[in-house]
C-alpha atoms as a PDB file:
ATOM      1  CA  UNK A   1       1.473 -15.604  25.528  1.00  0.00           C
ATOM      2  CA  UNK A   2       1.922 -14.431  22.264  1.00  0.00           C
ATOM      3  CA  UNK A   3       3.847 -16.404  19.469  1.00  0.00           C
ATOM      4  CA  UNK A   4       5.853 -14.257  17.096  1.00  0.00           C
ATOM      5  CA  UNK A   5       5.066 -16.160  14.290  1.00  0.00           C
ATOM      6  CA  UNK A   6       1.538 -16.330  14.932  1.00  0.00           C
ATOM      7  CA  UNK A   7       1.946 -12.617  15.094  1.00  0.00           C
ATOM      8  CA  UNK A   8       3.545 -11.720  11.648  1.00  0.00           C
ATOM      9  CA  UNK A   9       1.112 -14.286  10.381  1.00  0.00           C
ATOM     10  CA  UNK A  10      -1.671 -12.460  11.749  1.00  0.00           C
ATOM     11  CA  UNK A  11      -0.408  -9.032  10.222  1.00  0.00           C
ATOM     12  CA  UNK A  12      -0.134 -10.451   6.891  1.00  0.00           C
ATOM     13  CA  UNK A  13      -3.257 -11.978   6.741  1.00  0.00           C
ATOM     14  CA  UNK A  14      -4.777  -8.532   7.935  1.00  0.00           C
ATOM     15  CA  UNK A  15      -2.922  -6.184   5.588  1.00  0.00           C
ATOM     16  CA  UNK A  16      -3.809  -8.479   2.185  1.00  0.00           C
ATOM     17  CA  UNK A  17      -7.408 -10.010   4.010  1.00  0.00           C
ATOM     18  CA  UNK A  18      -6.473 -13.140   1.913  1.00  0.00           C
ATOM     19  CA  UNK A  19      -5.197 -16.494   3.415  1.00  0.00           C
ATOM     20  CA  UNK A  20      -3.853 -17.257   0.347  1.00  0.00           C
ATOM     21  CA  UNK A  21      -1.644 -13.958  -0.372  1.00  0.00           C
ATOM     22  CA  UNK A  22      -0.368 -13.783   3.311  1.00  0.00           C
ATOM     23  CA  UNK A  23       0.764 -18.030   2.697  1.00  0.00           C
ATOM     24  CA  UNK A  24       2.405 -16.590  -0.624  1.00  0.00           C
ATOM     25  CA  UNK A  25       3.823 -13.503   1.042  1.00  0.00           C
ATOM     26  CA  UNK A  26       5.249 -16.159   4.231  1.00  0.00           C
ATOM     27  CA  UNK A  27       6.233 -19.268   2.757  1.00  0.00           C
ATOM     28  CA  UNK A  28       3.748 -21.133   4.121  1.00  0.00           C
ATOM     29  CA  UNK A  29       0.943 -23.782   3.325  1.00  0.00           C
ATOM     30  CA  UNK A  30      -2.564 -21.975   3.559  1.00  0.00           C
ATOM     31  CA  UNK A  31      -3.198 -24.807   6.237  1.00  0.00           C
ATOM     32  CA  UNK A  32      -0.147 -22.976   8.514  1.00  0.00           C
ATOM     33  CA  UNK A  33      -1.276 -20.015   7.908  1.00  0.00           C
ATOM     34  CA  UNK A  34      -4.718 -21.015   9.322  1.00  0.00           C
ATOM     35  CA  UNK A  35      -3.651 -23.281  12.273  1.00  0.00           C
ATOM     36  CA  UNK A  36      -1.723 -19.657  13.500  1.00  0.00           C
ATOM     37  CA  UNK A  37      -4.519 -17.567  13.287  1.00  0.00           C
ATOM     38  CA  UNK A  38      -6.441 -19.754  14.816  1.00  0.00           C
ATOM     39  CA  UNK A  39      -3.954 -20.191  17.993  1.00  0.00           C
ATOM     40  CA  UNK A  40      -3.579 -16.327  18.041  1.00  0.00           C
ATOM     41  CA  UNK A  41      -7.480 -16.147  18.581  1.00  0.00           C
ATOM     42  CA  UNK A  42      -7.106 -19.192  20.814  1.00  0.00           C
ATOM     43  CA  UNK A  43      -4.865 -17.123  23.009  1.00  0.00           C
ATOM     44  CA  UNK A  44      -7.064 -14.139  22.672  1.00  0.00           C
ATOM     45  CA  UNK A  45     -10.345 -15.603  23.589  1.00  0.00           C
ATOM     46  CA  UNK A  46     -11.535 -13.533  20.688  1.00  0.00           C
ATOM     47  CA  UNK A  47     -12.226 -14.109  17.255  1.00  0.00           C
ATOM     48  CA  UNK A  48      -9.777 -11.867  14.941  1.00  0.00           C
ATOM     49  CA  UNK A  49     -11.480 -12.658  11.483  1.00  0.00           C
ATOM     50  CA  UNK A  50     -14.783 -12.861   9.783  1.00  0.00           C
ATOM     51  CA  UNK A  51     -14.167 -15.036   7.102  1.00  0.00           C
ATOM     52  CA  UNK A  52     -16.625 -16.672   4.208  1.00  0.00           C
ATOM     53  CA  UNK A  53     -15.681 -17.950   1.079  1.00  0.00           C
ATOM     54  CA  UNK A  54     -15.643 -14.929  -0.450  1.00  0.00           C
ATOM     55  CA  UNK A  55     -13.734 -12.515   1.729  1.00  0.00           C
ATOM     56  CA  UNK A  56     -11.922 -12.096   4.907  1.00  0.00           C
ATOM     57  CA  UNK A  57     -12.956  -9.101   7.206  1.00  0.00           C
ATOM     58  CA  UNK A  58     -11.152  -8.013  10.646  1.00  0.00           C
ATOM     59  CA  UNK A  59     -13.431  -7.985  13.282  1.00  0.00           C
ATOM     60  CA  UNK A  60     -13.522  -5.694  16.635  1.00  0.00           C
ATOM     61  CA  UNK A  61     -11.166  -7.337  18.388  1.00  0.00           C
ATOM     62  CA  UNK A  62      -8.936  -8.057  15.241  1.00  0.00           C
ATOM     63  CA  UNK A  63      -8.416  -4.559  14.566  1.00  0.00           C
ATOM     64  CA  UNK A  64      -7.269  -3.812  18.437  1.00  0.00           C
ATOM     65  CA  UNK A  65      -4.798  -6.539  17.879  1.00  0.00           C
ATOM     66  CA  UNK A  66      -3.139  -4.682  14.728  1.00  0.00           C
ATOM     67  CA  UNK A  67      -2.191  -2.107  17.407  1.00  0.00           C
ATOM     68  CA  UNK A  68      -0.462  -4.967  20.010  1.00  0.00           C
ATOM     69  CA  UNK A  69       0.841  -6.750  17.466  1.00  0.00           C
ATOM     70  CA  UNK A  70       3.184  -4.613  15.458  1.00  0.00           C
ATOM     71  CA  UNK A  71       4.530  -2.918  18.846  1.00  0.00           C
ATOM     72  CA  UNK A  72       5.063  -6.647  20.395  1.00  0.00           C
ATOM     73  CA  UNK A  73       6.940  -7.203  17.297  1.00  0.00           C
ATOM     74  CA  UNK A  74       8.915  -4.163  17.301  1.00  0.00           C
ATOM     75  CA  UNK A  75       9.904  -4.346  20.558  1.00  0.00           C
ATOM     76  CA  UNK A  76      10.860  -8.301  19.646  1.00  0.00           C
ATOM     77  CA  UNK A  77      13.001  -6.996  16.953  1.00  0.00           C
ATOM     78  CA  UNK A  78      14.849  -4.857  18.727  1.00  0.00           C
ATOM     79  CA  UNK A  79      15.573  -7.099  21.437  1.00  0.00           C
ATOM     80  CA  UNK A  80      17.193  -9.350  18.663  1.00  0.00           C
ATOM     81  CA  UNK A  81      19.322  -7.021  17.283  1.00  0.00           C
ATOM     82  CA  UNK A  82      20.554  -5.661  20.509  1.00  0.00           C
ATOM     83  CA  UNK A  83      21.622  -9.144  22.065  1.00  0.00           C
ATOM     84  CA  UNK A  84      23.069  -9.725  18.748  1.00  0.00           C
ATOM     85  CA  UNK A  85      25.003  -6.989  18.189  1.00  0.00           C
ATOM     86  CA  UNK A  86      23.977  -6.199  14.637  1.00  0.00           C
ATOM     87  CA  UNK A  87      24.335  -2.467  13.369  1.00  0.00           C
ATOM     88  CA  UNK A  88      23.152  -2.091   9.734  1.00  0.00           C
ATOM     89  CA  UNK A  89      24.997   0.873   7.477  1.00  0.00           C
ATOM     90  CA  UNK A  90      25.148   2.038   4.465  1.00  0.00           C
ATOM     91  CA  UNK A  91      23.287   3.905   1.909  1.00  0.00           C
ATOM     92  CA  UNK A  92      19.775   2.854   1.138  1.00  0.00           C
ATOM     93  CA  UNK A  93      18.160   3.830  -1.882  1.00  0.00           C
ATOM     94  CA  UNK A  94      14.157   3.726  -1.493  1.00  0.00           C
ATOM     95  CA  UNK A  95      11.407   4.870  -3.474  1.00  0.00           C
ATOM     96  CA  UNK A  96       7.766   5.554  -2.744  1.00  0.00           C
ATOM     97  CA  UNK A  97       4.731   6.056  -5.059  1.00  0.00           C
ATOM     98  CA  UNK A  98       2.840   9.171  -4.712  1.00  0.00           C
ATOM     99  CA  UNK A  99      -0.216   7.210  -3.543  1.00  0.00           C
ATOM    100  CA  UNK A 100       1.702   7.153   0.082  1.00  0.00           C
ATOM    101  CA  UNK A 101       1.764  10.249   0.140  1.00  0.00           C
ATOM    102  CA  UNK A 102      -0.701  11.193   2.582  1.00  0.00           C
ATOM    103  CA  UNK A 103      -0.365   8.174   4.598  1.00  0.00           C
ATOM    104  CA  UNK A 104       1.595   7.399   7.853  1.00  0.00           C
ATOM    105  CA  UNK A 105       4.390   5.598   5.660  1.00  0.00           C
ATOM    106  CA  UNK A 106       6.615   8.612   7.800  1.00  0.00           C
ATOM    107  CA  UNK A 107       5.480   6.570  10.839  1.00  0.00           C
ATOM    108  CA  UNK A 108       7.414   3.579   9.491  1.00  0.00           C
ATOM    109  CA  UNK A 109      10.320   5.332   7.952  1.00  0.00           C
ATOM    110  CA  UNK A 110      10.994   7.085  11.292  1.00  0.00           C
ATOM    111  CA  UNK A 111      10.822   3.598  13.515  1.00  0.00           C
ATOM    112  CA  UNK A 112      13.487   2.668  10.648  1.00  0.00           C
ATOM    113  CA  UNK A 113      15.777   5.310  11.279  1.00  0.00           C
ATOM    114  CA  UNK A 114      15.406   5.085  14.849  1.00  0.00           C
ATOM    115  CA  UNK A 115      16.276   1.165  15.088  1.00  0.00           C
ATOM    116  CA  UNK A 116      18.822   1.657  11.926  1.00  0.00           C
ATOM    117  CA  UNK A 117      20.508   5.129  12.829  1.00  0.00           C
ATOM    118  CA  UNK A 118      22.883   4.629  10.942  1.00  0.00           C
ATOM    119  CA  UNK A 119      21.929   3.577   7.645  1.00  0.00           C
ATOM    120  CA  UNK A 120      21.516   6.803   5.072  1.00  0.00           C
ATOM    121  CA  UNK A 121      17.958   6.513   3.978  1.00  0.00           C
ATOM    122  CA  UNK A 122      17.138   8.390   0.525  1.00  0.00           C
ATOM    123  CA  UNK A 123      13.898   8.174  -0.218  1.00  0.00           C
ATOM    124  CA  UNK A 124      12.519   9.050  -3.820  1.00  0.00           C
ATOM    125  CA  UNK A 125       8.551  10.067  -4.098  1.00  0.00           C
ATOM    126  CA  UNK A 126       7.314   9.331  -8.335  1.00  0.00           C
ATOM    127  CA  UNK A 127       4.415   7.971  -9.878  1.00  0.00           C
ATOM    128  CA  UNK A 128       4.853   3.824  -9.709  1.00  0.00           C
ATOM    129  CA  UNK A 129       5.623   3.729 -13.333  1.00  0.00           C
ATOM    130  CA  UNK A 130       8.732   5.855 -13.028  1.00  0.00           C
ATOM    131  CA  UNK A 131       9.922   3.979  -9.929  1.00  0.00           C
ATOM    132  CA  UNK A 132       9.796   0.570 -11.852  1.00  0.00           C
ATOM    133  CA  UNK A 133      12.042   2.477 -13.854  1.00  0.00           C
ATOM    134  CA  UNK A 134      14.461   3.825 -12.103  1.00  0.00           C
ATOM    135  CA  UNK A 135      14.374   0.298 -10.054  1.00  0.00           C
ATOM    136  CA  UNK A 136      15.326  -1.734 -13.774  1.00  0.00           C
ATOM    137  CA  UNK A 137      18.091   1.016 -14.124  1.00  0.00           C
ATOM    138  CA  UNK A 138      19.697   0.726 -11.149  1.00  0.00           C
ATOM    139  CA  UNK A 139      19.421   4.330  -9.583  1.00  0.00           C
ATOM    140  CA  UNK A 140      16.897   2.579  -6.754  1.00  0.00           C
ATOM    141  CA  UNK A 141      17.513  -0.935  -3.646  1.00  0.00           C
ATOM    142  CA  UNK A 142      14.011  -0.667  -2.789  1.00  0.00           C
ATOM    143  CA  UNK A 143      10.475   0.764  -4.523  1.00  0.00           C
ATOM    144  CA  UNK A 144       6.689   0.642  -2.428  1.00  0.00           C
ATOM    145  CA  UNK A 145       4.304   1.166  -5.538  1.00  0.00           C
ATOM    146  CA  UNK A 146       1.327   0.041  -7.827  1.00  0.00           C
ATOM    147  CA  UNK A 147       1.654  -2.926 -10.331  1.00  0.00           C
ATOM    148  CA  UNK A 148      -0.240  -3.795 -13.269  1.00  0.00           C
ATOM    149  CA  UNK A 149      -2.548  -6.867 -12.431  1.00  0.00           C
ATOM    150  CA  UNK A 150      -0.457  -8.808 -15.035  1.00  0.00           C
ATOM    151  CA  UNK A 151       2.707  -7.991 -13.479  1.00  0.00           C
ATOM    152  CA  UNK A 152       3.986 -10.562 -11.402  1.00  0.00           C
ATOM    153  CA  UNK A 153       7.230  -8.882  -9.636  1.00  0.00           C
ATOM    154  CA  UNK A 154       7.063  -7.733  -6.304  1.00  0.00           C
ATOM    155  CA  UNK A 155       6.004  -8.992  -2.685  1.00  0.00           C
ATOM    156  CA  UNK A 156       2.246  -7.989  -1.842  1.00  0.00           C
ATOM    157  CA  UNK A 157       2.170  -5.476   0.630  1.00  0.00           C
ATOM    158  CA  UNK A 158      -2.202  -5.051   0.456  1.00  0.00           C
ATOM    159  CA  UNK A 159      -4.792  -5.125  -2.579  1.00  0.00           C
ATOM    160  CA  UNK A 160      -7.648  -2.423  -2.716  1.00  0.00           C
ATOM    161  CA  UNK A 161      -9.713  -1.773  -5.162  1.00  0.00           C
ATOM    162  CA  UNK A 162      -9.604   1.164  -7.438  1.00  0.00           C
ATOM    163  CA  UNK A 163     -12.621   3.552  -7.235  1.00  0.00           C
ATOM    164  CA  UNK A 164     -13.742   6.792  -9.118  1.00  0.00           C
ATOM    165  CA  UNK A 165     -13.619   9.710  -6.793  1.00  0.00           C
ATOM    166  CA  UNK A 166     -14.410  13.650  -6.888  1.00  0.00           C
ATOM    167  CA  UNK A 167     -15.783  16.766  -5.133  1.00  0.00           C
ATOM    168  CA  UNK A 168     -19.353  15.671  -3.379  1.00  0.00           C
ATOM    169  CA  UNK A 169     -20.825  18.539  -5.469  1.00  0.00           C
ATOM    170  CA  UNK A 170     -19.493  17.325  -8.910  1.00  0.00           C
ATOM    171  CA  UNK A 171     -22.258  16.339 -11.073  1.00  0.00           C
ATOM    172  CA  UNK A 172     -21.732  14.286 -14.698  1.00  0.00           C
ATOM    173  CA  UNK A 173     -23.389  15.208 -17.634  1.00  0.00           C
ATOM    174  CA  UNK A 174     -23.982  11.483 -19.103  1.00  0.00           C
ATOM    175  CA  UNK A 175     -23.970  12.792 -22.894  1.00  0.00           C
ATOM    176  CA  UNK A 176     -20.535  14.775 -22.073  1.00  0.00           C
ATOM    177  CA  UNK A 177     -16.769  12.977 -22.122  1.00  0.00           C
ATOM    178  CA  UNK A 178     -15.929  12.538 -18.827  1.00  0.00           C
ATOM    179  CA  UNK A 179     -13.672  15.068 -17.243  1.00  0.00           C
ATOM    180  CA  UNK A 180     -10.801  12.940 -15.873  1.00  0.00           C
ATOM    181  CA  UNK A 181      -7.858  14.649 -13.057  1.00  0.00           C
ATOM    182  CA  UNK A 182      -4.603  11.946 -14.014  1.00  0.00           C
ATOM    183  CA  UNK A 183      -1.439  11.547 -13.584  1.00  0.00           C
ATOM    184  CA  UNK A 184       0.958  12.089 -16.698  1.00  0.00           C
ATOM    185  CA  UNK A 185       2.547   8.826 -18.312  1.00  0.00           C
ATOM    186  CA  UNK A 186       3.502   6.442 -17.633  1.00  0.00           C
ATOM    187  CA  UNK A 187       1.159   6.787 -14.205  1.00  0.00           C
ATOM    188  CA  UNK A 188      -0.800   3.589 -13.465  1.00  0.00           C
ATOM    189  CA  UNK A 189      -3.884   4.570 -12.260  1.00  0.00           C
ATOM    190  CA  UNK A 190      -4.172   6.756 -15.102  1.00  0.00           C
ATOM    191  CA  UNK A 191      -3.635   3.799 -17.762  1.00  0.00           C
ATOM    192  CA  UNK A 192      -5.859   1.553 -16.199  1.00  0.00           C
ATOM    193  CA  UNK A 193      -8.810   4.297 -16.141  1.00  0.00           C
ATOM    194  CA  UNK A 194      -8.231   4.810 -19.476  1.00  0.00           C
ATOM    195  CA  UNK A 195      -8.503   1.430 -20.349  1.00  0.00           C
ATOM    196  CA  UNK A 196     -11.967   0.893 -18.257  1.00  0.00           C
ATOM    197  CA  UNK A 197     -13.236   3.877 -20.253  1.00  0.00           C
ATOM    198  CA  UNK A 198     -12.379   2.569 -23.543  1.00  0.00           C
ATOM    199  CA  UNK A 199     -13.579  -1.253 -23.007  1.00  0.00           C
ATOM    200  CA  UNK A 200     -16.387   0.834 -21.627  1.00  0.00           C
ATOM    201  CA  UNK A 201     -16.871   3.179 -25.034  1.00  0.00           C
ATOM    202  CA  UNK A 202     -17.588   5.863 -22.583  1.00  0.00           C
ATOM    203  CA  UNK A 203     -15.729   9.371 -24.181  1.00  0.00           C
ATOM    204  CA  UNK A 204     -13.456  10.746 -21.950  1.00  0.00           C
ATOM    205  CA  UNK A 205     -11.050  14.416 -22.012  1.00  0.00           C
ATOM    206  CA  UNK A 206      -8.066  15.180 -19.781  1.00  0.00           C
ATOM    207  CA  UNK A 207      -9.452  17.936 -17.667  1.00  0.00           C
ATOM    208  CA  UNK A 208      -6.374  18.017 -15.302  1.00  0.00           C
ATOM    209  CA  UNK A 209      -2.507  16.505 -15.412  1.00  0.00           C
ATOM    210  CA  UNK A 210      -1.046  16.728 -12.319  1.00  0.00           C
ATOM    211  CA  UNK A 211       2.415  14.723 -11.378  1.00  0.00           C
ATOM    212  CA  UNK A 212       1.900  15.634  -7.838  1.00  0.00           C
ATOM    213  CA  UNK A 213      -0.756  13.889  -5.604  1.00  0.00           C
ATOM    214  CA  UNK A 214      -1.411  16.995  -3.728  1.00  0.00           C
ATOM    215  CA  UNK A 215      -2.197  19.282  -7.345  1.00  0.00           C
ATOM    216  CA  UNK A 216      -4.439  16.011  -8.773  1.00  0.00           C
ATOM    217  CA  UNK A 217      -6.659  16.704  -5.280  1.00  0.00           C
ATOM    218  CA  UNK A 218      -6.997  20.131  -4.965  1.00  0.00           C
ATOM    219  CA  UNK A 219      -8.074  19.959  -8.799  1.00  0.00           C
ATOM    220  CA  UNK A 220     -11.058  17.278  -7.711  1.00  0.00           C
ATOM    221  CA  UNK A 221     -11.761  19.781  -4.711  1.00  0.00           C
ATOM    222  CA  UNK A 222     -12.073  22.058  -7.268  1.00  0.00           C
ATOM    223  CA  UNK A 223     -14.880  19.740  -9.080  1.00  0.00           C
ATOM    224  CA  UNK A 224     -12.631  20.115 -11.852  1.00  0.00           C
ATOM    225  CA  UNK A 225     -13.617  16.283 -12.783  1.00  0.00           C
ATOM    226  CA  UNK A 226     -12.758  12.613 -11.095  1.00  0.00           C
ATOM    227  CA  UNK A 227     -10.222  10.518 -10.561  1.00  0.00           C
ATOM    228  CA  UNK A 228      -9.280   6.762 -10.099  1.00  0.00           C
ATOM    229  CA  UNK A 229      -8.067   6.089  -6.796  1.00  0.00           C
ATOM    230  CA  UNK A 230      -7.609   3.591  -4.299  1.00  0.00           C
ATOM    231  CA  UNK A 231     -10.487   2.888  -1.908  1.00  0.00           C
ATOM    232  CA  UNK A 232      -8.715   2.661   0.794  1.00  0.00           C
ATOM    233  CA  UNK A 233      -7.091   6.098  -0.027  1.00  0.00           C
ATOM    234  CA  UNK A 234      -9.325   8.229  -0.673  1.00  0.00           C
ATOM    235  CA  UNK A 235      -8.056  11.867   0.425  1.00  0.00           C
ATOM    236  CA  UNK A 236     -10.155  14.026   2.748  1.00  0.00           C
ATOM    237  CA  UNK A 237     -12.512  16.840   1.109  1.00  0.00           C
ATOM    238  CA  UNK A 238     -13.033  14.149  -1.452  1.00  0.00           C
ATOM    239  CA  UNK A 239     -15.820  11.257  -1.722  1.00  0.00           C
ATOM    240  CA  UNK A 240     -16.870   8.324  -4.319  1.00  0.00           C
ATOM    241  CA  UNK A 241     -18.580   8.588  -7.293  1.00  0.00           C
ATOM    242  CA  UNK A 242     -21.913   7.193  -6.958  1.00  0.00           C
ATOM    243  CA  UNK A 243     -22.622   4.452  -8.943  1.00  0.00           C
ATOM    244  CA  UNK A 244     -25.768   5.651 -10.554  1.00  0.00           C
ATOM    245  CA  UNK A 245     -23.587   7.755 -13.280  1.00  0.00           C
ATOM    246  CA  UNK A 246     -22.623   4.761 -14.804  1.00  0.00           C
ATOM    247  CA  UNK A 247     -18.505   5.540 -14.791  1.00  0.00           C
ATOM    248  CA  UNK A 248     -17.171   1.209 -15.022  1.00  0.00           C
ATOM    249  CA  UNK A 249     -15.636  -1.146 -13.208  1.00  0.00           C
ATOM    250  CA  UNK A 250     -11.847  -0.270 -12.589  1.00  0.00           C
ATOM    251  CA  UNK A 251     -10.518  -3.722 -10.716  1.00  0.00           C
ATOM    252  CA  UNK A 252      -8.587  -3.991  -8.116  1.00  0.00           C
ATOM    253  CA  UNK A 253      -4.591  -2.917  -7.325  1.00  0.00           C
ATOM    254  CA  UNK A 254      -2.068  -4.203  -6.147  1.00  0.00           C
ATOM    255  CA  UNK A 255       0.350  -1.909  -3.605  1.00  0.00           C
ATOM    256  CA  UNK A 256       3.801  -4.029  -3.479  1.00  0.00           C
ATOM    257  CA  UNK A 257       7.737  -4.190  -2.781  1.00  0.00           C
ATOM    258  CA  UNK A 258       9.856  -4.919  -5.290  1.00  0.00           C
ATOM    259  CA  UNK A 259      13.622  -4.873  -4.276  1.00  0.00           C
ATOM    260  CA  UNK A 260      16.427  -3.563  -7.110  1.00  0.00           C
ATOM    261  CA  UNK A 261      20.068  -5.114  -7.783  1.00  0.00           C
ATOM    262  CA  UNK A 262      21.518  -6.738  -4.493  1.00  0.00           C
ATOM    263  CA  UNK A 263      23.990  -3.996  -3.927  1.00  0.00           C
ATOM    264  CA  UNK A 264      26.018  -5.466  -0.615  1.00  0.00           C
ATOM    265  CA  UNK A 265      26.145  -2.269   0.518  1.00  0.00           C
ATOM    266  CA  UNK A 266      22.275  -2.149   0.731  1.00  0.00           C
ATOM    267  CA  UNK A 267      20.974  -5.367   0.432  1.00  0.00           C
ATOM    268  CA  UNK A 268      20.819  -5.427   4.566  1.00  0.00           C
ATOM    269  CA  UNK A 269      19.142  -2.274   5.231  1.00  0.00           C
ATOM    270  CA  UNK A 270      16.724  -3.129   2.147  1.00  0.00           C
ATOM    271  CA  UNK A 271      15.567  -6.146   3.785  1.00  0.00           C
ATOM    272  CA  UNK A 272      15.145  -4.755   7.178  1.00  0.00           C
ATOM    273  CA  UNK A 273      12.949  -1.857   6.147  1.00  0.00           C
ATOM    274  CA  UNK A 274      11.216  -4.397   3.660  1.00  0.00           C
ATOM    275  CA  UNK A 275      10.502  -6.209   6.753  1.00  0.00           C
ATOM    276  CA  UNK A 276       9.075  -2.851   8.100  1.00  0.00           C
ATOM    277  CA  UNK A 277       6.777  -1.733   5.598  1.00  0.00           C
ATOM    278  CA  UNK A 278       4.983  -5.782   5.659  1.00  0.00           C
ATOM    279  CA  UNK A 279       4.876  -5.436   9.804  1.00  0.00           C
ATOM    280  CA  UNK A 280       3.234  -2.096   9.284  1.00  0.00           C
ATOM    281  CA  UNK A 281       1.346  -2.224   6.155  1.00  0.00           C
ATOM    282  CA  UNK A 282      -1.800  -1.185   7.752  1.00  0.00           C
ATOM    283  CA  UNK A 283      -0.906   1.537   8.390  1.00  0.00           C
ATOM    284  CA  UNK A 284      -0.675   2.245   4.660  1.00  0.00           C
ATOM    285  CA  UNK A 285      -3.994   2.760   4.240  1.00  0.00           C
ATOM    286  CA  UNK A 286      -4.683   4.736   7.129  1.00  0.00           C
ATOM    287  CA  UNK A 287      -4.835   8.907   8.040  1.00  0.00           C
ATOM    288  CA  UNK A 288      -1.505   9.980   8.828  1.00  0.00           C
ATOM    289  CA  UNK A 289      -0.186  12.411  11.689  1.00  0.00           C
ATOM    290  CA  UNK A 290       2.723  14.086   9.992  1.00  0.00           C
ATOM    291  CA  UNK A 291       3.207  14.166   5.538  1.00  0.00           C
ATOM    292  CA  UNK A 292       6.576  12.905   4.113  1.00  0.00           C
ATOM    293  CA  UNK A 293       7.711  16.607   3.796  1.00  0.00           C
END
């Protein structure tokens, strides 16, 4: 009843809510990637999108599909690589920013090891600068992070938008610098707040520097200051700056994949849990049942 293509086209178009990204992301025309959502929802009976010109929402009955489709998939998946006999090893070498964190990325990593047994998984949690580092060096296969908005390497995995966040009690003096929680360099969150607040000419002091995700919270808990952080991210105990204390505009970010060297030994098992993370990239940016650890 339900194409598989239509599927993964469906999930893409959900994860980056942009017809054009999930064509990019697929290899498709725009007009493919349209003529299979709309033959999902013809199946369906439902409508899976609220689109406009401007921007492309899941509705109701889109976001119950999310659920079907990534465990029709799955369960596809495996069914291939059991009638085909295919066993992926090796070493795999991934890294994850920070900002995953406190997602269910563990969700996905543990459907990976459970369809891949016996590929050794290492997984590396840094700030998205230092992974693009490491990645150029050699020491990772695979890295899930931030980019710049000029940067062009990587696969899309979703865009959000970057927000200022804090305690719901914090309250900002307008004639004070702004008390800012960041990452140390070379985070990218960090530079591009800094960056807002200079084209801004808004004074600014570091009031917290925090390498760890968990430390740069439990400062804003502490109303220590804010922090720039993805909307679709935004840790619990912790709530948007309103817009009435005039903090600007920080853009948009993109979350993406961006494989290493093509070791042999790893270029398999990188494109298989590559595959994973874009089947289940909503999941990204949802609460998570269990932390990386």
């Amino acid at each position: 009843m339900y194409d598989p293509s239509h599927l993964r086209t469906f999930l893409s178009v959900a994860q980056t809510l942009s017809f054009t990204q999930a064509a990019r992301r697929l290899g498709l025309r725009q007009s493919t990637v349209s003529q299979h959502v709309r033959r999902l929802e013809d199946a369906t009976g439902r409508q899976l999108f609220s689109r406009d010109t401007h921007s492309v929402e899941l509705t109701e009955a889109g976001e119950a599909m999310l659920g079907f489709a990534r465990r029709i998939l799955e369960v596809h998946e495996q069914a291939t690589a059991f009638f085909t006999g295919t066993r992926l090893r090796g070493r795999l070498r991934f890294g994850a920013s920070e900002d995953f964190v406190l997602t269910r990325l563990p969700e996905i990593l543990e459907g990976f090891r459970h369809d891949h047994p016996e590929v050794d998984l290492e997984l590396t949690v840094e700030l998205s600068g230092t992974l693009h580092r490491q990645l150029a060096d050699g020491e990772l296969d695979l890295v899930l992070a931030k980019r710049r908005p000029e940067d062009p390497r990587g696969e899309p995995v979703w865009s959000d938008r970057l927000v200022w966040i804090g305690a719901e009690r914090l309250r900002l003096d307008p004639d004070r610098p702004v008390p800012l929680i960041v990452y140390p360099p070379p985070g990218i969150t960090r530079a591009l707040a800094l960056e807002a607040l200079q084209r801004q000419g808004r004074e600014w002091h570091v009031a917290c520097t925090s390498g760890s995700l968990n430390g740069l919270i439990a400062a804003a808990r502490a109303g220590l200051g804010v922090m720039a952080h993805s909307r679709g991210l935004v840790p619990p105990g912790l709530v948007r700056v309103p817009d009435r204390t005039g903090l600007p505009e920080l853009g948009r970010v993109d979350f993406v994949l961006v494989h290493g060297r093509r070791r042999p030994s790893a270029q398999g098992a990188a494109d298989a849990l590559a595959a994973a993370v874009l089947a289940g990239g909503d999941r990204l940016h949802r609460p998570q049942r269990a932390g990386l650890g």
